[in-house]
N, C-alpha and C. Protein backbone atom coordinates (compact mmCIF):
# COMPACT_ATOMS: atom_id res chain seq x y z
N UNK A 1 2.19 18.83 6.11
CA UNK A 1 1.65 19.25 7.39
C UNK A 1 0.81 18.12 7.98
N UNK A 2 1.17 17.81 9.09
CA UNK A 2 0.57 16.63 9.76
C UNK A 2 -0.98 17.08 10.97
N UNK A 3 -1.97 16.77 10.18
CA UNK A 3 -3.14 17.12 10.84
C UNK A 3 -3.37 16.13 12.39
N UNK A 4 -3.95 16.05 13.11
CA UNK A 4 -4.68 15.89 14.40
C UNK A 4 -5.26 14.80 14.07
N UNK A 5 -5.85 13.70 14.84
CA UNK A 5 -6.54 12.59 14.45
C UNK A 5 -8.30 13.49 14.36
N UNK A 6 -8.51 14.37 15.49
CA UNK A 6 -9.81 14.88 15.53
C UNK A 6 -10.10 15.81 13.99
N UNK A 7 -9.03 16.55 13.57
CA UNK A 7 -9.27 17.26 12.41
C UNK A 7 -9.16 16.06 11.11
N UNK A 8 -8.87 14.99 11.22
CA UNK A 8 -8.52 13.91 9.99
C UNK A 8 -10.08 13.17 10.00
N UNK A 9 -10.93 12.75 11.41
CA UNK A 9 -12.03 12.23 11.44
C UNK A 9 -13.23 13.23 10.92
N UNK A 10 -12.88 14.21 11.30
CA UNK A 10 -13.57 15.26 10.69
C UNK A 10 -13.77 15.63 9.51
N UNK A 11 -12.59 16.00 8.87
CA UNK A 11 -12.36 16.08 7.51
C UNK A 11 -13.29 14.79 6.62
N UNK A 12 -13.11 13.77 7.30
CA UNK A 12 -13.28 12.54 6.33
C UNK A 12 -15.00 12.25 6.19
N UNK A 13 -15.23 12.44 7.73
CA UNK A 13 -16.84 12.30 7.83
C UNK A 13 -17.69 13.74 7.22
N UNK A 14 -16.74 14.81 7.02
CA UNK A 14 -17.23 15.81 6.56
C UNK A 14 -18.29 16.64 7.79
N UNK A 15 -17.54 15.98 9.17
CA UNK A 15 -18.42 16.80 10.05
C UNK A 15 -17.90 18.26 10.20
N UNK A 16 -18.20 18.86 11.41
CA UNK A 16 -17.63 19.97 12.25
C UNK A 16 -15.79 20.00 12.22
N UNK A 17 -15.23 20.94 11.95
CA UNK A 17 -13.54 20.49 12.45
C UNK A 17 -13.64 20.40 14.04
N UNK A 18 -12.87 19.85 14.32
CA UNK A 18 -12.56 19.41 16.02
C UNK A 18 -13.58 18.55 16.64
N UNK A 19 -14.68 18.29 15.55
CA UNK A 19 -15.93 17.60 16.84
C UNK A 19 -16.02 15.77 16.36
N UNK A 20 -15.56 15.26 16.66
CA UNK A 20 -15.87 13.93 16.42
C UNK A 20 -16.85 13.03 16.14
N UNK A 21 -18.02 13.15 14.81
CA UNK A 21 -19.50 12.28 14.53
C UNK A 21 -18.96 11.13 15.26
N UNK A 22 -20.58 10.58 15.86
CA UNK A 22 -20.71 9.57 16.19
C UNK A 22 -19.94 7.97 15.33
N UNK A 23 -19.84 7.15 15.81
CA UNK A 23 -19.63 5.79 14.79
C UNK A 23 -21.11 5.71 14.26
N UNK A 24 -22.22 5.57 14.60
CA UNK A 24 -23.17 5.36 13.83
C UNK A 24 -23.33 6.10 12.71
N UNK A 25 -22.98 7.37 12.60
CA UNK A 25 -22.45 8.30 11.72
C UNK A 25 -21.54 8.15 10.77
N UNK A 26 -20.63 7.29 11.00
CA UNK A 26 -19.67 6.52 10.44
C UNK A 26 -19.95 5.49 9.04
N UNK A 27 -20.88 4.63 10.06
CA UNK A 27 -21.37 3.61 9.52
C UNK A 27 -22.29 4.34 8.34
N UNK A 28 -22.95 4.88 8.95
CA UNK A 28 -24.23 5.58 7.85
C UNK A 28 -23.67 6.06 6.71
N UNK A 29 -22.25 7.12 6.96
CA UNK A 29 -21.44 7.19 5.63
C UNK A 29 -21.08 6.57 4.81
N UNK A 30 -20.80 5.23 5.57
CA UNK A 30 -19.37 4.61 5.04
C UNK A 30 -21.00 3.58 3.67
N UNK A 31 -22.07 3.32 4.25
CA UNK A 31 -22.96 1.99 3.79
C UNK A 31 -24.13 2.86 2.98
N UNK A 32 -23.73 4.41 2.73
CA UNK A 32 -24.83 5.24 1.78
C UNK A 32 -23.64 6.23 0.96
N UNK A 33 -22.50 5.62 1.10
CA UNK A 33 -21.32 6.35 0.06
C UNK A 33 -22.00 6.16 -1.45
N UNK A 34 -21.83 6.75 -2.37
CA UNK A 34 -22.36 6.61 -3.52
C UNK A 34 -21.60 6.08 -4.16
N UNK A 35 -19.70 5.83 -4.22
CA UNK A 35 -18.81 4.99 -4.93
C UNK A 35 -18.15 4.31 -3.51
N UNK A 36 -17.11 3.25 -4.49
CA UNK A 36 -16.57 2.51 -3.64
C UNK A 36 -15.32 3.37 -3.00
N UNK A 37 -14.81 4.24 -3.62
CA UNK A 37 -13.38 5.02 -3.04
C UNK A 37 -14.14 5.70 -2.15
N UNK A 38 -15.75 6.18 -1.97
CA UNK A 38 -16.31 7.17 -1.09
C UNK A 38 -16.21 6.01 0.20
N UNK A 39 -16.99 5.05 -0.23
CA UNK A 39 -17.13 4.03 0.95
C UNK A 39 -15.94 3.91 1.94
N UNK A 40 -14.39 3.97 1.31
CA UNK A 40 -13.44 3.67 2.32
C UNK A 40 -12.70 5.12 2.57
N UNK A 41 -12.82 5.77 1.79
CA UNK A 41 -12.51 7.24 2.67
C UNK A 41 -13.60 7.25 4.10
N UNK A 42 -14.78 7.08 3.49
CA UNK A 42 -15.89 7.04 5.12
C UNK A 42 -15.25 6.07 6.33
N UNK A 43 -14.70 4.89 5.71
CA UNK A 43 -15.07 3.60 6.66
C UNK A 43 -13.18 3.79 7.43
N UNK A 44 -13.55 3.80 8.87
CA UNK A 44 -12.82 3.61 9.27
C UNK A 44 -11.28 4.55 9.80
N UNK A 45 -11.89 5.79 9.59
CA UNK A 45 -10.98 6.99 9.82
C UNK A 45 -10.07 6.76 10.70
N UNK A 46 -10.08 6.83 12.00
CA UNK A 46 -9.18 6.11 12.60
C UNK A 46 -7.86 5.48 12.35
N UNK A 47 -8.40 4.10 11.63
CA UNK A 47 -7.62 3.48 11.11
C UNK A 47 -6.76 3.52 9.75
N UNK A 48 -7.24 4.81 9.03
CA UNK A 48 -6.59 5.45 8.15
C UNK A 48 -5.67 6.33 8.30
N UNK A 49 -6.23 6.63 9.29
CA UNK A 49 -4.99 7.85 9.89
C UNK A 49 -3.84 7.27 10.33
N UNK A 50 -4.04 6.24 10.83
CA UNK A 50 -2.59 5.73 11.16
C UNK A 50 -1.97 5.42 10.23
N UNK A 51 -2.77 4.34 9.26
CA UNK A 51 -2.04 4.24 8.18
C UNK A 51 -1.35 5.36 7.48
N UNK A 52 -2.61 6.47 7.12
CA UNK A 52 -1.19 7.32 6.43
C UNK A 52 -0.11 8.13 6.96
N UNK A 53 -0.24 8.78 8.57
CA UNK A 53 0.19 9.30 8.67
C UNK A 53 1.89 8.71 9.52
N UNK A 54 1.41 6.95 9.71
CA UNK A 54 2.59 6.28 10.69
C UNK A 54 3.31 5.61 9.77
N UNK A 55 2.83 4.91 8.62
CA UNK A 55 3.29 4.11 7.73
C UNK A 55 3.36 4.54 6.38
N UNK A 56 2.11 5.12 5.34
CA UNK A 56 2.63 5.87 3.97
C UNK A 56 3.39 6.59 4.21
N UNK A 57 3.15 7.58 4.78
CA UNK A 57 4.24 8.76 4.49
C UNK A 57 5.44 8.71 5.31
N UNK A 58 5.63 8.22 6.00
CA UNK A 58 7.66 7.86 6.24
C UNK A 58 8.26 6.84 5.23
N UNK A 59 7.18 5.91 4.36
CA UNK A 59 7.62 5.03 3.27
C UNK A 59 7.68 5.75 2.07
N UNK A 60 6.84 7.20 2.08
CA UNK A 60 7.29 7.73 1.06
C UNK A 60 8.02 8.79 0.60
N UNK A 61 8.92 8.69 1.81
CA UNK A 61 9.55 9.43 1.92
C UNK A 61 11.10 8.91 1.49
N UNK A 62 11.44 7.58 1.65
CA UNK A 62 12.14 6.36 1.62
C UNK A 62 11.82 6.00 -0.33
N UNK A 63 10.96 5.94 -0.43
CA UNK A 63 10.41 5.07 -1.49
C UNK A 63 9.73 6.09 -2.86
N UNK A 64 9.62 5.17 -3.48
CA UNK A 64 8.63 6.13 -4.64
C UNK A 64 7.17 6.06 -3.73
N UNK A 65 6.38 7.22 -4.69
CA UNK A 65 4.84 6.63 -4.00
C UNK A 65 4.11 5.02 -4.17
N UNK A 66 4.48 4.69 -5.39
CA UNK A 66 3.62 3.62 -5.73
C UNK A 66 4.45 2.44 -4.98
N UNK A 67 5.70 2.20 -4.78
CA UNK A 67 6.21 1.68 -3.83
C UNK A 67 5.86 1.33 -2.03
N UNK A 68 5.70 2.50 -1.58
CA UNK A 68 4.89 3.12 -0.67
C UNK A 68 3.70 2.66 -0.29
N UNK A 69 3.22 2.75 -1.73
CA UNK A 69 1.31 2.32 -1.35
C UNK A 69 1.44 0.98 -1.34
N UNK A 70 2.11 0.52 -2.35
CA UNK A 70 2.33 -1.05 -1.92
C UNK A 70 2.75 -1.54 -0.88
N UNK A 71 3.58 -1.17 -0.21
CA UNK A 71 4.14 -1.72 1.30
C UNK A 71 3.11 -1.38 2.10
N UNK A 72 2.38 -0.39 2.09
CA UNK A 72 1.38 0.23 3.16
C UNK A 72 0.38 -0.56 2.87
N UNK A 73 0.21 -1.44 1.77
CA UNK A 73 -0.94 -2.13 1.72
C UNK A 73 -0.55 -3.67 2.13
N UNK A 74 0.95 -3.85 2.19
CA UNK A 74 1.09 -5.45 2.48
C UNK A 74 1.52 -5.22 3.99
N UNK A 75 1.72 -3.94 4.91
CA UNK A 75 1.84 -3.95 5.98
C UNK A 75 0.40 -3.80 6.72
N UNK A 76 -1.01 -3.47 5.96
CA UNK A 76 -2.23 -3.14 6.36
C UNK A 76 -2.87 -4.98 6.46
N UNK A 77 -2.59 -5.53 5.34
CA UNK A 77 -2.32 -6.87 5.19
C UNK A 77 -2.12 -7.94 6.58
N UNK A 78 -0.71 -7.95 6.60
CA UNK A 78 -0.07 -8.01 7.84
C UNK A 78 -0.87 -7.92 9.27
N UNK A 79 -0.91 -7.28 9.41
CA UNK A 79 -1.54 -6.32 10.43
C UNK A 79 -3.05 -7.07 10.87
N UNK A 80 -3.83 -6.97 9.60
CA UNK A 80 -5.26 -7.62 9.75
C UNK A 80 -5.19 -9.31 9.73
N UNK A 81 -4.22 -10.09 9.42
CA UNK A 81 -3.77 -11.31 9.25
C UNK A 81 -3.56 -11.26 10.77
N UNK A 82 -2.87 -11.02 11.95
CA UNK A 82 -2.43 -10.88 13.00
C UNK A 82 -3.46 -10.42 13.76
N UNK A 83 -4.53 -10.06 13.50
CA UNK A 83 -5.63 -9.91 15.00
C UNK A 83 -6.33 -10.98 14.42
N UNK A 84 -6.61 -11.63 13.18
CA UNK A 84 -7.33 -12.78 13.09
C UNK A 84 -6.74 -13.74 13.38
N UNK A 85 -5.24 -13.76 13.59
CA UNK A 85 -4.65 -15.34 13.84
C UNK A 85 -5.24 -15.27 15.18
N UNK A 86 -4.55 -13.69 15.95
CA UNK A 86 -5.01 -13.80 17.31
C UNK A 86 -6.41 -14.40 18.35
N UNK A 87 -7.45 -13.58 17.26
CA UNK A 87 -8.48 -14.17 17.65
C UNK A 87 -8.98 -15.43 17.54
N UNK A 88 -8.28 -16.20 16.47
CA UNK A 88 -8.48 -17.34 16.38
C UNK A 88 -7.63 -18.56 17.33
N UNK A 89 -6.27 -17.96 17.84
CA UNK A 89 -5.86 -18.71 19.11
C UNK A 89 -6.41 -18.61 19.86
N UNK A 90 -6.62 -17.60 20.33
CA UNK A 90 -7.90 -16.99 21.95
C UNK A 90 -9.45 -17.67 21.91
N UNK A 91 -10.14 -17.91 20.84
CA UNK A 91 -11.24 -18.74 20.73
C UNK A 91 -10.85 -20.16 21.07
N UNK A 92 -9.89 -20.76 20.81
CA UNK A 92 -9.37 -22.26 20.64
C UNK A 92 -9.71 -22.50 22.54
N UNK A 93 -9.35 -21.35 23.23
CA UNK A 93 -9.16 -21.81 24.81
C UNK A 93 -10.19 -21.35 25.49
């Protein structure tokens, strides 16, 4: 069952369902998590959601899981390699 981005930010920050915490709220989670798996469930919801819901899970659907997580992690890879090249052409001018 494919949740809502508002019910996935929710879920994760452990706010209200449907109400969206602040980013400072975010932050505060993500930098007073008590482990490191807490820290990145907090950090970055958003950007998790896409990941799992655009890229793991149609790969694992294709793939084994551990297959899956691996591609989702060399396409997350990818991905962050490509706004830093970017930004680093765009600074040059």
């Amino acid at each position: 069952m494919k949740i809502t981005l508002n019910q996935h930010i929710s879920r994760r920050l452990g706010g209200i369902e449907g109400e969206i915490p602040l980013f400072s709220y975010m932050l505060k989670k993500s930098f007073t998590a008590s482990t490191f798996r807490k820290f990145w469930s907090y950090w970055n919801p958003i950007y998790g959601y896409i990941l799992r819901f655009y890229v793991y899970k149609p790969l694992k659907k294709l793939f084994s899981p551990i297959v899956a997580r691996t591609l989702t992690f060399i396409i997350n890879g990818i991905f962050h390699d490509l706004v830093v090249s970017i930004n680093r052409t765009e600074a040059k001018y």
